[in-house]
PDB file of N, CA and C in Angstrom:
ATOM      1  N   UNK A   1     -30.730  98.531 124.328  1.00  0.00           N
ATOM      2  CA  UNK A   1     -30.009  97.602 125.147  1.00  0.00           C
ATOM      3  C   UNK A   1     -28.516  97.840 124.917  1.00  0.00           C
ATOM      4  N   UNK A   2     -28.088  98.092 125.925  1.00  0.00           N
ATOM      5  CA  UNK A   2     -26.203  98.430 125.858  1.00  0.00           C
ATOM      6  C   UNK A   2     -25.528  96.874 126.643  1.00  0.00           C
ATOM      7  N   UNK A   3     -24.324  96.729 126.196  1.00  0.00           N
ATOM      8  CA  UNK A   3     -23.222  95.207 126.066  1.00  0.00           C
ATOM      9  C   UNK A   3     -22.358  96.017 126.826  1.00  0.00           C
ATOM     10  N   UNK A   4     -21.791  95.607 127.794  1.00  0.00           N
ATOM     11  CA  UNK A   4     -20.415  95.892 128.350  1.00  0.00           C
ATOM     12  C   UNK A   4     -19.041  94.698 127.193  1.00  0.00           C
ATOM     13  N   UNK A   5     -18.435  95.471 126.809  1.00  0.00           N
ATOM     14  CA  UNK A   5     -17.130  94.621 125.854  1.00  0.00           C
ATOM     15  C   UNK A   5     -15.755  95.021 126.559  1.00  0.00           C
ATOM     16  N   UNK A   6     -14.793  94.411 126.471  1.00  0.00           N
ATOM     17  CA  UNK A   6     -13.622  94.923 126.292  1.00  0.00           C
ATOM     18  C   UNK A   6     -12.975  94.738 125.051  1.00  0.00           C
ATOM     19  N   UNK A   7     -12.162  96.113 125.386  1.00  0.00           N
ATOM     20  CA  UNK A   7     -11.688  96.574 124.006  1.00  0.00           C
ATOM     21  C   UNK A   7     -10.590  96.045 123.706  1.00  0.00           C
ATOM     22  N   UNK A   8      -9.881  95.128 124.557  1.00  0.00           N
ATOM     23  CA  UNK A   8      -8.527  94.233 124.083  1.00  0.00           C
ATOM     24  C   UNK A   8      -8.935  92.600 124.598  1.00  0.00           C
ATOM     25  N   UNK A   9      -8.027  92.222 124.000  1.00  0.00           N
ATOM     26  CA  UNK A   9      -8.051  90.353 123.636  1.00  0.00           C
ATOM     27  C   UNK A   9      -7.245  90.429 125.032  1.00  0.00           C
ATOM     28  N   UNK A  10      -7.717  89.943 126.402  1.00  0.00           N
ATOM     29  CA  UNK A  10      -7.158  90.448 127.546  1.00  0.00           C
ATOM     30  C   UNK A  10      -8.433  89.082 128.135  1.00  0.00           C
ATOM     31  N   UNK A  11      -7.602  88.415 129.263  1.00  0.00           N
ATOM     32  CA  UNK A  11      -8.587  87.753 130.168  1.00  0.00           C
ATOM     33  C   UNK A  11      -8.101  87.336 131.475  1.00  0.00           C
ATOM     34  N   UNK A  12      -8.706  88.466 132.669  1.00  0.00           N
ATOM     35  CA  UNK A  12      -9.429  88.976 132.613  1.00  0.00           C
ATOM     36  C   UNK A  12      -9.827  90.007 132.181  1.00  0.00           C
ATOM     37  N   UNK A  13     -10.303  90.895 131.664  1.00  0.00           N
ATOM     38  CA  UNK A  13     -10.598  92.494 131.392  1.00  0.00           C
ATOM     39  C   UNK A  13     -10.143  93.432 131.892  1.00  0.00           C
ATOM     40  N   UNK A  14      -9.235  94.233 132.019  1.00  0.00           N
ATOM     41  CA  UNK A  14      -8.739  95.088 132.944  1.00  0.00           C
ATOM     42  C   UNK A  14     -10.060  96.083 133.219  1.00  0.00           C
ATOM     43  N   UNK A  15     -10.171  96.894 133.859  1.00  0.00           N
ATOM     44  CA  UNK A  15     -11.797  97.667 134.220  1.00  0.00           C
ATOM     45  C   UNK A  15     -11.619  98.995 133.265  1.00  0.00           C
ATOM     46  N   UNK A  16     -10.692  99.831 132.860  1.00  0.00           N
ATOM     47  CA  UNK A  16     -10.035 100.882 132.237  1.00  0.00           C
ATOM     48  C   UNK A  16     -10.268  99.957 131.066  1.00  0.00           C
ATOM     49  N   UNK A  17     -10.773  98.770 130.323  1.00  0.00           N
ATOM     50  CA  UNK A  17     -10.919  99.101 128.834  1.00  0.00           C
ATOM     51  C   UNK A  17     -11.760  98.107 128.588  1.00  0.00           C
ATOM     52  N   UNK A  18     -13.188  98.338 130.008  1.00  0.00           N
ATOM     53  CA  UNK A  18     -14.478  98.305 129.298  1.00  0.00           C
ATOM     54  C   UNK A  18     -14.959  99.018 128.845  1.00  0.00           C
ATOM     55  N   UNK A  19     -15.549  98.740 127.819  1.00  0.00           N
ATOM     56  CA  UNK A  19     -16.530  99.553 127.145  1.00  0.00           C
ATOM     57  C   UNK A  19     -18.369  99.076 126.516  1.00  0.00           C
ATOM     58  N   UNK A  20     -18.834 100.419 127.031  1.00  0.00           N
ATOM     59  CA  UNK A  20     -20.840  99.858 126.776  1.00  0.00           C
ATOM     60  C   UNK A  20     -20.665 100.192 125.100  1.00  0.00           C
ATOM     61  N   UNK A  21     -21.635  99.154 124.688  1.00  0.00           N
ATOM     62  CA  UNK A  21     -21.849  99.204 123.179  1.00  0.00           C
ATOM     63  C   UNK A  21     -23.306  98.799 123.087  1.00  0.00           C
ATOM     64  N   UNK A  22     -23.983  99.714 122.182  1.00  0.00           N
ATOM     65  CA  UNK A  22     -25.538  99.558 121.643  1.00  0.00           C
ATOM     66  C   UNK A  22     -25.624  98.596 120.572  1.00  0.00           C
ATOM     67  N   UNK A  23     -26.807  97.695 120.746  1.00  0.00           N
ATOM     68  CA  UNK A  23     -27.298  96.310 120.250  1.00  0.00           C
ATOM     69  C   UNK A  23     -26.821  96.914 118.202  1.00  0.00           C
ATOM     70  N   UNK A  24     -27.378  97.904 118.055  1.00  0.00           N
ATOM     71  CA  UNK A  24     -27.649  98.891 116.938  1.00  0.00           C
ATOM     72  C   UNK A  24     -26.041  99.401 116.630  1.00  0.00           C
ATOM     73  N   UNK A  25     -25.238  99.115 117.083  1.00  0.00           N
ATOM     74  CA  UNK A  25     -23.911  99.379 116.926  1.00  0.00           C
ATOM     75  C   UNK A  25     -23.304  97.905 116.310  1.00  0.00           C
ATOM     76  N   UNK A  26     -23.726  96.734 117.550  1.00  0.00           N
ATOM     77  CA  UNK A  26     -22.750  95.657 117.427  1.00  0.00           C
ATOM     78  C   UNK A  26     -23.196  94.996 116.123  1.00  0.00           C
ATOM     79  N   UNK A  27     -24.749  95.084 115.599  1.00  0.00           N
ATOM     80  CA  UNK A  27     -25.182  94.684 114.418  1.00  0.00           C
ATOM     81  C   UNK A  27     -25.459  95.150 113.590  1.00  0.00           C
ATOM     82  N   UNK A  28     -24.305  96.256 113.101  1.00  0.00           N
ATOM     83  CA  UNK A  28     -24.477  97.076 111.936  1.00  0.00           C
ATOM     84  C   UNK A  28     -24.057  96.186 110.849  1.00  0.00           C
ATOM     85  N   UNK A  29     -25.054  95.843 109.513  1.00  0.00           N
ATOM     86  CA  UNK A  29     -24.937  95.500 108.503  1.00  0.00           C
ATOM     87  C   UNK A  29     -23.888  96.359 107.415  1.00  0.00           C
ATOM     88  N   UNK A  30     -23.366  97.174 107.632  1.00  0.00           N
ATOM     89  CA  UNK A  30     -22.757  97.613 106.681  1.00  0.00           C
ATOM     90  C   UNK A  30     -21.313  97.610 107.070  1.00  0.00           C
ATOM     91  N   UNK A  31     -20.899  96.938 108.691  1.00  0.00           N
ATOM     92  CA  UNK A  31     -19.516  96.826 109.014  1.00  0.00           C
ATOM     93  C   UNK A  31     -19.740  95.270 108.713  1.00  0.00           C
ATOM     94  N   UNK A  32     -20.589  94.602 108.880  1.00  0.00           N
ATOM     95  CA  UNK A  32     -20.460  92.979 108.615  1.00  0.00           C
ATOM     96  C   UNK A  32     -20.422  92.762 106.760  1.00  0.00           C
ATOM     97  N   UNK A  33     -20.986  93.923 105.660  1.00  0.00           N
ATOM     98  CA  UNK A  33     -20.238  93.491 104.770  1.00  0.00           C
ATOM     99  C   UNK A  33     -22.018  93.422 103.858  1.00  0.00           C
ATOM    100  N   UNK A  34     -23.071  93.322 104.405  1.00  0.00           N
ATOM    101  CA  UNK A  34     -24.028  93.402 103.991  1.00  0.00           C
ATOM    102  C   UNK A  34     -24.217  94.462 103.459  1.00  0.00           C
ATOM    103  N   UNK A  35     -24.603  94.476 102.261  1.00  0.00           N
ATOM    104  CA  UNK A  35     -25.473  96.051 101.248  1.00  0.00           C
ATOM    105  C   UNK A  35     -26.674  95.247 100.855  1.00  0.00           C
ATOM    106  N   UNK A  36     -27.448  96.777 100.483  1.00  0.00           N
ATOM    107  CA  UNK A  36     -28.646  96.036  99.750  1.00  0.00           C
ATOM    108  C   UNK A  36     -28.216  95.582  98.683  1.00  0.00           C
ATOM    109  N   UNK A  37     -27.233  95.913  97.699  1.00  0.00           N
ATOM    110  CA  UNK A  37     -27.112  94.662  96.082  1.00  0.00           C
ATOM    111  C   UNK A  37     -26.806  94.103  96.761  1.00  0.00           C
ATOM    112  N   UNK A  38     -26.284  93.292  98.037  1.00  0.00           N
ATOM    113  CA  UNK A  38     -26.206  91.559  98.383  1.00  0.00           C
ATOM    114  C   UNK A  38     -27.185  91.316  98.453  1.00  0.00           C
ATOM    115  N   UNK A  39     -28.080  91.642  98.907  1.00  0.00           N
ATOM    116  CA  UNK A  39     -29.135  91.443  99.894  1.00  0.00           C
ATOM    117  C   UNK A  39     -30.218  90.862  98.492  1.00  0.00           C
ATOM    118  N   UNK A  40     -30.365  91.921  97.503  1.00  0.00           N
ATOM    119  CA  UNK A  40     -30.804  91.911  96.075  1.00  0.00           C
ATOM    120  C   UNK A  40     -30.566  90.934  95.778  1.00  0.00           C
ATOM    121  N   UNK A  41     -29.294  90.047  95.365  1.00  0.00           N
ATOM    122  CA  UNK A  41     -28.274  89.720  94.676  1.00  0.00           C
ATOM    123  C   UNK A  41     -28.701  88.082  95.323  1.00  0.00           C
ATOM    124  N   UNK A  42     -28.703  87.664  96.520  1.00  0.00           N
ATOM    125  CA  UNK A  42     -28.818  86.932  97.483  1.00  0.00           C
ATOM    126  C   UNK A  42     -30.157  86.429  96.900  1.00  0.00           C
ATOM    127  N   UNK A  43     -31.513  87.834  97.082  1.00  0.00           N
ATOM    128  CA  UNK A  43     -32.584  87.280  97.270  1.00  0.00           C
ATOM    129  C   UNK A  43     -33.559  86.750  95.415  1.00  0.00           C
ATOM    130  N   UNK A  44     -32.858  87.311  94.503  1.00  0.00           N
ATOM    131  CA  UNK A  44     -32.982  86.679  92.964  1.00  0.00           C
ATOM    132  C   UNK A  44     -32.225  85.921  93.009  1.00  0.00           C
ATOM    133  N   UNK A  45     -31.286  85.080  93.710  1.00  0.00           N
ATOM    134  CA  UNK A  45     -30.501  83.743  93.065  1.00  0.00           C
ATOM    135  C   UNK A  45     -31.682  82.815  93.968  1.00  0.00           C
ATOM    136  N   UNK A  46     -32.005  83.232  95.109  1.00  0.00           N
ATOM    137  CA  UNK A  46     -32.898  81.752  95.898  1.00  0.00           C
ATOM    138  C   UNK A  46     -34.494  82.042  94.824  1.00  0.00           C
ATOM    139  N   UNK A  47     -34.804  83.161  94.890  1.00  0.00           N
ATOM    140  CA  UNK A  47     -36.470  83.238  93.554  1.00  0.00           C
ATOM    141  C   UNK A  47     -36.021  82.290  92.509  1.00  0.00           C
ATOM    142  N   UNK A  48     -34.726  82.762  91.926  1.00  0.00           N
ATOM    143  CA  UNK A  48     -34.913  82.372  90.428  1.00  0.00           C
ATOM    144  C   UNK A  48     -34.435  80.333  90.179  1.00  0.00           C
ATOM    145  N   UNK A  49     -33.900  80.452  91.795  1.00  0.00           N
ATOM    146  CA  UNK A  49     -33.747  78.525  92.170  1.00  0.00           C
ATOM    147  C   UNK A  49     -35.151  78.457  91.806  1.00  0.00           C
ATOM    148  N   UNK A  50     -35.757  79.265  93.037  1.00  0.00           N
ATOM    149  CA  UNK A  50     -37.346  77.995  93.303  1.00  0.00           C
ATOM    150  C   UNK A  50     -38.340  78.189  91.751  1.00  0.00           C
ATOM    151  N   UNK A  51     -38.393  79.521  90.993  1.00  0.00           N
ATOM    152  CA  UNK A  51     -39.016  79.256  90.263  1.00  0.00           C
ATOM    153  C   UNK A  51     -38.206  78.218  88.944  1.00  0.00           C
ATOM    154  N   UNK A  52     -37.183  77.905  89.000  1.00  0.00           N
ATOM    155  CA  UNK A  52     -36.422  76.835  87.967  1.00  0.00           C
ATOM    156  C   UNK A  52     -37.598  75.652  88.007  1.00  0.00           C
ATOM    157  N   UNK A  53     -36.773  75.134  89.699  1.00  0.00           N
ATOM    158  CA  UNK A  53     -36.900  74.195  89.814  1.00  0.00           C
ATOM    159  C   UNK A  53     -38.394  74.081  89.625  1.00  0.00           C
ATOM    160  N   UNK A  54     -39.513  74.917  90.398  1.00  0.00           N
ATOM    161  CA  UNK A  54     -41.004  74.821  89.525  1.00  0.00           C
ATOM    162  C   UNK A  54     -41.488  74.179  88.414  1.00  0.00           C
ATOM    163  N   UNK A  55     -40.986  75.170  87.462  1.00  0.00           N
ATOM    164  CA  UNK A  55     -40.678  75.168  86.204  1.00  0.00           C
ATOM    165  C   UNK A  55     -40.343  73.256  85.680  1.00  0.00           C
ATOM    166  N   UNK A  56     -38.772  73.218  86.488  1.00  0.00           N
ATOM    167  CA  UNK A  56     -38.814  72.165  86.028  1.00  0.00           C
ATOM    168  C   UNK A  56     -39.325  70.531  86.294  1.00  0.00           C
ATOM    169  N   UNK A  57     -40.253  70.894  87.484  1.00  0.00           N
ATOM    170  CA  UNK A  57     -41.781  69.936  87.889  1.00  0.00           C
ATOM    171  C   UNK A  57     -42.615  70.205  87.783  1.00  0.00           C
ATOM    172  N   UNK A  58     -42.921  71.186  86.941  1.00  0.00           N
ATOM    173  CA  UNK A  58     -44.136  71.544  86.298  1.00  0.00           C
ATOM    174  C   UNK A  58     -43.842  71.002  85.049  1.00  0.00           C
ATOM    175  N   UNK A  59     -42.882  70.691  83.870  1.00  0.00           N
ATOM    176  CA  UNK A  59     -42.603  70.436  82.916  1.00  0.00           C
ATOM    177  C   UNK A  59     -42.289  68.582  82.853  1.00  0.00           C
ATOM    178  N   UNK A  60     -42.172  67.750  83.564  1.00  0.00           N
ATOM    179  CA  UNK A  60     -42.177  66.862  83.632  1.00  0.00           C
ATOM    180  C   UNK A  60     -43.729  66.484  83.856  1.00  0.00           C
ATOM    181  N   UNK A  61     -44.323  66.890  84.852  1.00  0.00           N
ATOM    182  CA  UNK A  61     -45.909  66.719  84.958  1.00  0.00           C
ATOM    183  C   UNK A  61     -46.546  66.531  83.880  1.00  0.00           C
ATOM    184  N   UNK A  62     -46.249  67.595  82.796  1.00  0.00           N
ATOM    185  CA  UNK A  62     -46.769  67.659  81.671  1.00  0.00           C
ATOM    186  C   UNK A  62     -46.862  66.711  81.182  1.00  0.00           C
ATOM    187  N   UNK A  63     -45.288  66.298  80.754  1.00  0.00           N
ATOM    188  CA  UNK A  63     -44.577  65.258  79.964  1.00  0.00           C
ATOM    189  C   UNK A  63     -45.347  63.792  79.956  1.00  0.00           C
ATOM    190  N   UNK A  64     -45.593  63.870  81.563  1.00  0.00           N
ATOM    191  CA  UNK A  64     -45.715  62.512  82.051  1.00  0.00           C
ATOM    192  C   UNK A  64     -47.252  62.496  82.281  1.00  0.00           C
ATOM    193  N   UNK A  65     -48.231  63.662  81.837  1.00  0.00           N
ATOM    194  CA  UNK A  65     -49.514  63.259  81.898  1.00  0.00           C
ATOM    195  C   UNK A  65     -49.699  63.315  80.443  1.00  0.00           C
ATOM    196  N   UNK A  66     -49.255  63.800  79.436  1.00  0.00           N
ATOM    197  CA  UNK A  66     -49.336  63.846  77.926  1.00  0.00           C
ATOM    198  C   UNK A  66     -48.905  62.185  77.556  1.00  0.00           C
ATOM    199  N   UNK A  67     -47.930  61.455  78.397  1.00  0.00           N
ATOM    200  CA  UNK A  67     -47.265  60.063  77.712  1.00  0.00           C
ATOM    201  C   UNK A  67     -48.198  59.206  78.309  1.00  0.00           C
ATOM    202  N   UNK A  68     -49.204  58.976  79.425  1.00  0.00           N
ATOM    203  CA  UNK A  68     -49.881  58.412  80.107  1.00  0.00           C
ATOM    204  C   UNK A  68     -51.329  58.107  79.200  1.00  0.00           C
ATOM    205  N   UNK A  69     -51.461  59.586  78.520  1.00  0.00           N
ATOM    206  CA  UNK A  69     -52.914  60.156  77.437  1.00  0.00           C
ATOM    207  C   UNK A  69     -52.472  58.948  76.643  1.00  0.00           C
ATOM    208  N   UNK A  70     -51.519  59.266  75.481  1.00  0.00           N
ATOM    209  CA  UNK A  70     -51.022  58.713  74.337  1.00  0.00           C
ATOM    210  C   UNK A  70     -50.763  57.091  74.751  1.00  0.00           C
TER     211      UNK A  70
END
């Protein structure tokens, strides 16, 4: 899929500086700043949230079925 753009901050568009651009062009991850260590980096900080927080309602459960026993 090709985008007709213009290539200057211009309104209307003059016709001399449209330009077609591929979908695969306009959403290149590596001009927006994305790498895989973000991507890495990104996807162990949300794992290592959810298994915390797990962790730390799984550890109250405990707590609170061990004080319920006693």
């Amino acid at each position: 899929m090709r985008f007709l753009i213009c290539t200057e901050d211009l309104n209307p568009c003059p016709p001399d500086k449209v330009s077609s651009l591929s979908l695969a062009e306009a959403l290149d991850p590596a001009l927006l700043g994305i790498t895989p260590q973000g991507v890495l980096k990104a996807y162990s900080w949300g794992l290592g949230a959810v298994l915390t927080m797990w962790l730390i309602g799984y550890g109250i459960a405990l707590a609170t079925g061990l004080i319920r026993k006693v």
